[in-house]
Protein backbone atom coordinates (compact mmCIF):
# COMPACT_ATOMS: atom_id res chain seq x y z
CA UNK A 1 36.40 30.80 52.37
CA UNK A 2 36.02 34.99 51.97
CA UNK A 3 35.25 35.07 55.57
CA UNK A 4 38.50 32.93 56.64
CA UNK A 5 40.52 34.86 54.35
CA UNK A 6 39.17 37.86 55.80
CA UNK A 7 39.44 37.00 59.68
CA UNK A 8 43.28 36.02 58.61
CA UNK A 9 44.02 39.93 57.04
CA UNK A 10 42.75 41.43 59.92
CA UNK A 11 44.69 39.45 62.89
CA UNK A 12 47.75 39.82 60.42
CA UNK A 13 46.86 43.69 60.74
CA UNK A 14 46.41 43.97 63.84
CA UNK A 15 49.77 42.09 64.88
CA UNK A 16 51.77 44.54 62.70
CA UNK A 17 50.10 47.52 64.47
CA UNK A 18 51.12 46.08 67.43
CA UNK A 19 54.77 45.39 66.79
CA UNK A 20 54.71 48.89 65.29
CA UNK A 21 53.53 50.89 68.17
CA UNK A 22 56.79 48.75 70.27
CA UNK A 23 58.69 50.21 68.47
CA UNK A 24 57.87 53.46 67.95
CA UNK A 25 57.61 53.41 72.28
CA UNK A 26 61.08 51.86 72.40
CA UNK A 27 62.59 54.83 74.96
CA UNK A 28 65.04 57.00 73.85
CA UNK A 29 68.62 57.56 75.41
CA UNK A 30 68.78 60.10 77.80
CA UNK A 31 70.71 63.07 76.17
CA UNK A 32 74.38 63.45 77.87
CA UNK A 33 74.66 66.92 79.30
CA UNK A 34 78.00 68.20 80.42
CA UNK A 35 78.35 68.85 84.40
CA UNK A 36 79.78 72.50 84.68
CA UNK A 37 83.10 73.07 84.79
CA UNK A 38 84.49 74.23 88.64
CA UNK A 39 86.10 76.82 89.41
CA UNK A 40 88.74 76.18 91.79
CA UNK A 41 89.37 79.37 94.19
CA UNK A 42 93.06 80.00 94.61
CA UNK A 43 93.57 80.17 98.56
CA UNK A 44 96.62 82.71 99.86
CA UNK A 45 98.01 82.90 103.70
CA UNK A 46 95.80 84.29 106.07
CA UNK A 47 98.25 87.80 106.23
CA UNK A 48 98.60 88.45 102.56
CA UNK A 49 94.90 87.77 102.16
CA UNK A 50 94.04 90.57 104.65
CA UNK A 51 96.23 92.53 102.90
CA UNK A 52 94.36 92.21 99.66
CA UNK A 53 90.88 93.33 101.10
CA UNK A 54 92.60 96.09 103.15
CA UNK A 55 92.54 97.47 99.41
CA UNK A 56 89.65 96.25 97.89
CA UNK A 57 89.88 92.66 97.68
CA UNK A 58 90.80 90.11 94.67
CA UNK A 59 87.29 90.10 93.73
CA UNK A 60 86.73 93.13 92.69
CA UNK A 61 90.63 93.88 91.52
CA UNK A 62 89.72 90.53 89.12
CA UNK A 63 86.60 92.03 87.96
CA UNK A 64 88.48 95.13 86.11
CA UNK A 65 89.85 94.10 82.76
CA UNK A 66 92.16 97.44 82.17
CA UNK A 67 94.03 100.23 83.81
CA UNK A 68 96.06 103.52 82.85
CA UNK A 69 97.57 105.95 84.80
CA UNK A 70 99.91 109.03 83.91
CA UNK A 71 103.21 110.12 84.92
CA UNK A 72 105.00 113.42 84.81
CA UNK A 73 108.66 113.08 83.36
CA UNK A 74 111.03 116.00 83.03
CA UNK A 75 110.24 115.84 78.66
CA UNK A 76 106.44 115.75 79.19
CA UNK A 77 103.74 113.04 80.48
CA UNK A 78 104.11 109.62 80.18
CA UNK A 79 100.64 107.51 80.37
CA UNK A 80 101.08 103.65 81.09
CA UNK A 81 98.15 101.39 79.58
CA UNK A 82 97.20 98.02 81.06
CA UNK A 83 95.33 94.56 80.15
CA UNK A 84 94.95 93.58 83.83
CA UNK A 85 94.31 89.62 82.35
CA UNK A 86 96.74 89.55 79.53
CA UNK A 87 98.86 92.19 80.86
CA UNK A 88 99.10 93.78 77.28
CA UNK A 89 100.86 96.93 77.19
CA UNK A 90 101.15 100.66 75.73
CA UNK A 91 103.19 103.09 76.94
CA UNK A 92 102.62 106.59 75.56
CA UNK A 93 106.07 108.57 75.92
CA UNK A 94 107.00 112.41 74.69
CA UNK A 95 109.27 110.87 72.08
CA UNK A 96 108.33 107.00 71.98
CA UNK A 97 105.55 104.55 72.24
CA UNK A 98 106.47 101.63 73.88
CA UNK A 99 103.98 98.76 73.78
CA UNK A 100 103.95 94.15 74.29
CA UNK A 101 101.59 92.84 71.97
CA UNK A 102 101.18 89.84 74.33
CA UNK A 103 104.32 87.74 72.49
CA UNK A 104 106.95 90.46 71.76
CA UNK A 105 108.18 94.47 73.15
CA UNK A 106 107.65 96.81 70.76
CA UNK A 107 109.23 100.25 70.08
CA UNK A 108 107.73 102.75 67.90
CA UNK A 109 109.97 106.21 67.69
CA UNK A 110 107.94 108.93 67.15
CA UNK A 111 110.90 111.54 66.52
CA UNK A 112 114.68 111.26 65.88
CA UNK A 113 115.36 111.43 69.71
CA UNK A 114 117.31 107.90 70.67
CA UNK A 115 115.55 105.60 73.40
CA UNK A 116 117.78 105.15 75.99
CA UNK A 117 116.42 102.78 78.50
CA UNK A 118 116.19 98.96 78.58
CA UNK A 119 112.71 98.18 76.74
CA UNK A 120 112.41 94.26 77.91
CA UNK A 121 112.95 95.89 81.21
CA UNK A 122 110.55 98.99 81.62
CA UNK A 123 107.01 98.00 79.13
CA UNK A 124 106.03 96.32 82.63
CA UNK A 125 107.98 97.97 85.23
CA UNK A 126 105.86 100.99 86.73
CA UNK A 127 102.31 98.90 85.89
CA UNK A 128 104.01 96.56 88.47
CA UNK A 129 105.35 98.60 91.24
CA UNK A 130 101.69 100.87 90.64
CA UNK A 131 99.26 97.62 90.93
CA UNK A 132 100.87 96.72 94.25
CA UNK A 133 99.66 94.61 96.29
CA UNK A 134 97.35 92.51 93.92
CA UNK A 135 100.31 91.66 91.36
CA UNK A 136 101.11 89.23 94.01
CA UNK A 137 98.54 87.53 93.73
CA UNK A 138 100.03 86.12 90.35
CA UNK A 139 100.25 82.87 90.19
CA UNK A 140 103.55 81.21 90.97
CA UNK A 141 104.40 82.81 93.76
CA UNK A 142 105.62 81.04 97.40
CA UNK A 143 104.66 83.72 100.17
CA UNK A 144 106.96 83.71 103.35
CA UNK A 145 106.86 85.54 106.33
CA UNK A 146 109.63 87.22 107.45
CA UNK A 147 110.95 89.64 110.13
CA UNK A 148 109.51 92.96 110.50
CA UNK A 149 110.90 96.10 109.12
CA UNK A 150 111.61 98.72 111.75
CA UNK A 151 110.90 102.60 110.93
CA UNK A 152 110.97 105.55 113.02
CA UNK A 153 109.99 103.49 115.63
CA UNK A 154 107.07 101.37 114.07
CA UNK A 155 107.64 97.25 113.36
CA UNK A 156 105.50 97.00 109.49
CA UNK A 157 105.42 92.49 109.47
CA UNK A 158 106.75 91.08 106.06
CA UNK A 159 105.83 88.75 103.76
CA UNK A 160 108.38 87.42 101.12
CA UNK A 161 107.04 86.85 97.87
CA UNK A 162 109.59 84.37 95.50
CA UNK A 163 108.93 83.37 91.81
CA UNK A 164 108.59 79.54 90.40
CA UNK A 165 111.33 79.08 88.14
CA UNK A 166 111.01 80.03 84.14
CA UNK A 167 107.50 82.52 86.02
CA UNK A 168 108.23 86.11 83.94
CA UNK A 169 111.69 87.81 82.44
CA UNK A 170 113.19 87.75 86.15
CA UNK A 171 111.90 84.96 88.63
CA UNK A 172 115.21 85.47 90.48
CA UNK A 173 113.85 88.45 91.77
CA UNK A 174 112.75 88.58 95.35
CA UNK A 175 110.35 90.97 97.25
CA UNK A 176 109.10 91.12 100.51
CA UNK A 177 105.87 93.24 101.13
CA UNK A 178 105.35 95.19 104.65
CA UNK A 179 102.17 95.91 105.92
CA UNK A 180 100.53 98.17 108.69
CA UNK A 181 99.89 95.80 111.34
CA UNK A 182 97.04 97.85 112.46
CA UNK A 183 95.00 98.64 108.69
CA UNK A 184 96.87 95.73 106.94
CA UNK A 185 97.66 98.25 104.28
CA UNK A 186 101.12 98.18 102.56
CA UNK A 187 103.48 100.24 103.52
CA UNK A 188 107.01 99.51 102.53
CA UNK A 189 108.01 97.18 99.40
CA UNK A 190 111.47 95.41 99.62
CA UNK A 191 112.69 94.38 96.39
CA UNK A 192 116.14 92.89 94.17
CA UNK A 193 116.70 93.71 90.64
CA UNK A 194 118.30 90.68 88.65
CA UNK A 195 117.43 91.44 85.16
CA UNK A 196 120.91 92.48 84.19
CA UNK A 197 122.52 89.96 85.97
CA UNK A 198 119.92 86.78 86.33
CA UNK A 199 121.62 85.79 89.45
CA UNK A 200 120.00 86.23 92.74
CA UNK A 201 120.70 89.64 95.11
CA UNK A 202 120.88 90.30 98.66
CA UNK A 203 120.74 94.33 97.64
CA UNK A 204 117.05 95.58 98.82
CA UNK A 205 115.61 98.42 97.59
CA UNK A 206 112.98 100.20 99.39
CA UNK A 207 109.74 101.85 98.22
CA UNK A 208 107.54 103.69 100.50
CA UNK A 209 103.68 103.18 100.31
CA UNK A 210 101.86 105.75 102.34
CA UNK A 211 99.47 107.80 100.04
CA UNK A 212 96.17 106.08 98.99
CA UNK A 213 93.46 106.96 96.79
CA UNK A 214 90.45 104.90 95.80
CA UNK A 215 90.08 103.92 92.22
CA UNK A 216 86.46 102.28 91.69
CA UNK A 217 86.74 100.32 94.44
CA UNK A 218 90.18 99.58 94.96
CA UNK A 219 93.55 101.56 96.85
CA UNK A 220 95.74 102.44 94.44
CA UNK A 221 98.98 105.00 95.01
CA UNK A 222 98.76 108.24 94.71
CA UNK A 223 102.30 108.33 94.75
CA UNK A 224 105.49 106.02 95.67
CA UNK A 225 108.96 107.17 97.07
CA UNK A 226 112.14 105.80 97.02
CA UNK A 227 114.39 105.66 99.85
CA UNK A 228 118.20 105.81 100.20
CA UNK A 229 119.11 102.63 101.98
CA UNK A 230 122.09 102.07 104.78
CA UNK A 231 123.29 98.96 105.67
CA UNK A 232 120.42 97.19 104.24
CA UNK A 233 117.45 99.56 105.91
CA UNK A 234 115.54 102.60 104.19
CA UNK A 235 116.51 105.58 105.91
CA UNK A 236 115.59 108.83 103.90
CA UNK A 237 113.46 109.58 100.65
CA UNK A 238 115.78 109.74 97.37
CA UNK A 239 112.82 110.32 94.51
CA UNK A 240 108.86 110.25 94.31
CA UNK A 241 106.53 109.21 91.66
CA UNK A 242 103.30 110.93 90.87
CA UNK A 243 100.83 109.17 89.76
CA UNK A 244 97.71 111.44 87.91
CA UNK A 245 94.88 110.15 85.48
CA UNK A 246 94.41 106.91 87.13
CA UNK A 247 91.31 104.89 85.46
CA UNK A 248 90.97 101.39 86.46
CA UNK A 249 87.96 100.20 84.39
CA UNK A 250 85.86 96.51 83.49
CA UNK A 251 86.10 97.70 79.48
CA UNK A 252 88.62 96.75 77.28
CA UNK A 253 91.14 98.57 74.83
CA UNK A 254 90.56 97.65 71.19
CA UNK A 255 92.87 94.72 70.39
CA UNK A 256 94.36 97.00 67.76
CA UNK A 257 95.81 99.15 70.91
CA UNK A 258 98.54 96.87 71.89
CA UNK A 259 99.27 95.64 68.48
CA UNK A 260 102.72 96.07 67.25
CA UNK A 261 103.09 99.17 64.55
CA UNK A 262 104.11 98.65 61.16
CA UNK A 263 106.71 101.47 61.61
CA UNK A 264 107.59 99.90 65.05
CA UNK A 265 110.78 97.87 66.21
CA UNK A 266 110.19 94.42 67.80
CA UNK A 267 113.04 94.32 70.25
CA UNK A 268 114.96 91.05 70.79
């Protein structure tokens, strides 16, 4: 009777062990692992592409994160301040600092001496006209070609850039960018002005880009000049801009740099 009892325990054992070890050999679910994320590649028109690398190229432009340059103004220097990706702003004025914290213009007096120009309008401005070409590469923007400008003699081929709507303060504004057929540099910029009015214009002004400097990596002006225009064509220089100081860099500003003041003005 021991010995039957006995033989019983151990096969009872040994099927327990058995069903055990199943178990504990059952596989275990794969773990899921998220695919990477694509990037897609914005693609632009074969022209205003060549145009880009002419000065650089988008990759590297995309690759700096912040850029400042200084201007001369008849009450002392002005230096502009950039966030190339959230296009931040600071501008450092003789008698003002004039900043967008990424939501809202800000205005910071630093004397008694009245601001007198349009806020809304100029925190952007000059950063735009100065970080031609590669602002049009925004997105947004429906690229046309049009007919060539004509200048002492020379045909410069033009692209027209037009704005989605509710894309920036302005999207009625139009511009048309001519090029250097030979270097695919820009060389002329063709542009309306609808801020005031927010209807669309068929009055051009002309800017003159012919005086290049590399920036680490990447043509930036040296200066820009505006031209008188006649019956809708540039004909003689009215003003230039000099640009000095230019740093276009991958580091960023503090985040406390484009932060509105306590003593500053949020303009509505």
């Amino acid at each position: 009777m021991k010995n039957t009892l006995l033989l019983l325990f151990i096969v009872a054992f040994a099927s327990c062990k058995q069903a055990s070890e199943k178990e504990n050999t059952t596989p275990m679910p794969a773990e899921e692992v998220e695919a990477p994320k694509q990037v897609m590649e914005k693609s632009y028109p074969e022209q205003i592409s060549k145009v880009f690398e002419a000065h650089g190229g988008l990759e590297t432009w995309n690759a700096m994160h912040t850029l400042a340059f200084t201007m001369e103004k008849p009450n002392g220097a002005e230096v502009t301040t950039t966030d190339l990706k959230s296009r931040k702003a600071h501008i450092d004025m003789p008698n003002h600092v004039l900043g967008f914290d990424g939501k809202a213009v800000w205005l910071q007096a630093k004397d008694t001496t009245a601001y007198k120009g349009k806020p809304k309008l100029y925190y952007n401005l000059m950063f735009y006209f100065y970080a031609m070409p590669f602002v049009l590469s925004d997105d947004g923007i429906t690229y046309t070609d049009v007919a060539p400008l004509v200048y002492e003699g020379v045909e410069y081929p033009g692209i027209q850039i037009s704005y989605g709507a509710g894309v920036g303060e302005s999207p009625e504004d139009e511009y048309i960018l001519y090029y250097n057929p030979g270097t695919y540099q820009m060389a002329w910029l063709a542009y309306t002005m609808t801020y005031f009015t927010k209807e669309k214009s068929k009055k051009f002004n002309y800017i003159k880009y012919a005086n290049w400097q590399d920036v680490n990596g990447v043509k930036l002006p040296k200066s820009i000049q505006w031209f008188n225009v006649v019956e809708g064509k540039p004909v003689d220089m009215r003003n230039e801009v000099v640009f000095s100081d230019v740093s276009l860099s991958k580091a960023k500003q503090e985040a406390s740099f484009y932060e509105t003041p306590e003593s500053a003005e949020v303009v509505e």
